[in-house]
C-alpha atoms as a PDB file:
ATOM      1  CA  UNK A   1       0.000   0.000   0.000  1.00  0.00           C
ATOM      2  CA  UNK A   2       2.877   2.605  -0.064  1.00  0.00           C
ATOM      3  CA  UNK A   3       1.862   3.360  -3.547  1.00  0.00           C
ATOM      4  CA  UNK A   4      -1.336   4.309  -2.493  1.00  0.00           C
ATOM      5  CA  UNK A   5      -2.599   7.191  -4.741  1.00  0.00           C
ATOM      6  CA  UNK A   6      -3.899  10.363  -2.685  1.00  0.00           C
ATOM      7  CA  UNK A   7      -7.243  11.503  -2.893  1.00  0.00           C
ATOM      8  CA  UNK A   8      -8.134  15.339  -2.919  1.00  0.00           C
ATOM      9  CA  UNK A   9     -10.511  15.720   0.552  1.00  0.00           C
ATOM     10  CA  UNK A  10     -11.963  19.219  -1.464  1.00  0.00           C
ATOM     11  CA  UNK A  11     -12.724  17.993  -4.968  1.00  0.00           C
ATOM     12  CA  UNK A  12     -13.946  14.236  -3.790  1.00  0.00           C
ATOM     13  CA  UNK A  13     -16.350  15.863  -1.117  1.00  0.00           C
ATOM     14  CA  UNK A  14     -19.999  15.061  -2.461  1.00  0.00           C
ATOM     15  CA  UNK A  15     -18.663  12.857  -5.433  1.00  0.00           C
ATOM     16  CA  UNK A  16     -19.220   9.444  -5.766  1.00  0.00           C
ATOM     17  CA  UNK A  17     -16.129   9.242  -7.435  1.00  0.00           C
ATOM     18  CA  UNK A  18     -12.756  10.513  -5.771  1.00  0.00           C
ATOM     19  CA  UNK A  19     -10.403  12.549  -7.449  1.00  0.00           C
ATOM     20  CA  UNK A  20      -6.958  12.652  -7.269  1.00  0.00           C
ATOM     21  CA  UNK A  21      -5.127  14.712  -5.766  1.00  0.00           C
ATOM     22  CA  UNK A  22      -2.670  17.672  -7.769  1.00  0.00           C
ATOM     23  CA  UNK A  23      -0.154  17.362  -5.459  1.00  0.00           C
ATOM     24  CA  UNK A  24       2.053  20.007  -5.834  1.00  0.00           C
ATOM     25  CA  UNK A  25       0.098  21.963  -8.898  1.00  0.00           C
ATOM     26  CA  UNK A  26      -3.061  22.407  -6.083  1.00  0.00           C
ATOM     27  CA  UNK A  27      -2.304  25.610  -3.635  1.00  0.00           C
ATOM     28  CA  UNK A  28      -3.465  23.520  -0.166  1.00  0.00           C
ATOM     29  CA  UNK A  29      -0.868  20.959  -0.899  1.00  0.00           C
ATOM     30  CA  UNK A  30       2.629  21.080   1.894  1.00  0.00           C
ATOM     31  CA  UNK A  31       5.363  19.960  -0.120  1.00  0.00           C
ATOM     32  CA  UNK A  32       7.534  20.090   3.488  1.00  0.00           C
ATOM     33  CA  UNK A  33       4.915  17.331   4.967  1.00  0.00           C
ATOM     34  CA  UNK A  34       4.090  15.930   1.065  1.00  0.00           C
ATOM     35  CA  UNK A  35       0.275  15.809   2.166  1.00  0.00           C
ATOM     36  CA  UNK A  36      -2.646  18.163   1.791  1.00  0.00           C
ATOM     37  CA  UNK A  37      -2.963  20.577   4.157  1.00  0.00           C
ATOM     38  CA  UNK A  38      -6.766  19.878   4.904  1.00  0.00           C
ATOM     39  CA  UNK A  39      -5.580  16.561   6.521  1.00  0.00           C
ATOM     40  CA  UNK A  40      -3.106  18.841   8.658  1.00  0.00           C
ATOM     41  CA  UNK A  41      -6.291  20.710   9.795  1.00  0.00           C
ATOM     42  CA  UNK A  42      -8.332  17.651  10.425  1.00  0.00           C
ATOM     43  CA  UNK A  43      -5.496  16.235  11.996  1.00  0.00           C
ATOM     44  CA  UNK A  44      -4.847  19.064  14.785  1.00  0.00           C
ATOM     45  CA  UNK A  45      -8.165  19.402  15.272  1.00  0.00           C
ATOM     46  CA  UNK A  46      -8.685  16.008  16.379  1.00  0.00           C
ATOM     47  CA  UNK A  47      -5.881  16.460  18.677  1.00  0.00           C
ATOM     48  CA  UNK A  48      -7.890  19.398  20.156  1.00  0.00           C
ATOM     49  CA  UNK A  49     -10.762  17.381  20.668  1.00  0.00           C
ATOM     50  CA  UNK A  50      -9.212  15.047  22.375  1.00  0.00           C
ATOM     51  CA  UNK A  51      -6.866  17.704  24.435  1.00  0.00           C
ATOM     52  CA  UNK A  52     -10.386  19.379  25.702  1.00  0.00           C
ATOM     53  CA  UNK A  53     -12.006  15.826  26.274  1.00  0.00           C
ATOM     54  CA  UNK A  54      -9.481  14.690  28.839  1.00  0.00           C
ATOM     55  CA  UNK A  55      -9.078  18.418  30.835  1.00  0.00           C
ATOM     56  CA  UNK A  56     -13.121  17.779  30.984  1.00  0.00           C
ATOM     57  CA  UNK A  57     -12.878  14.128  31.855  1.00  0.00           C
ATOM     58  CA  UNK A  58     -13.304  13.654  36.011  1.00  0.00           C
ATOM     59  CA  UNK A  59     -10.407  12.132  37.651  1.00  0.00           C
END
């Protein structure tokens, strides 16, 4: 599976069939990480989520 090609999260949203991803021709793409920047987003935002969860969780 490391040739696995990447799937654009913006384009494929509401499509039935994915698209791939520009890469490096598509302005949200991080050529320092090689990945889209949406999944950087999604990414830190779950480690938010879960940041908040566990300073709300009772001891």
């Amino acid at each position: 599976m490391a040739n696995k090609i990447p799937i654009c999260p913006l384009m494929s949203a509401g499509n039935e069939i994915n698209i791939v991803c520009a890469q490096e021709n598509c302005a949200w793409y991080m050529k320092n990480y090689k990945t889209c920047s949406i999944y950087l987003i999604a990414h830190n935002a779950v480690l938010d989520i879960k940041e908040k969860q566990s300073r709300n969780t009772p001891q």
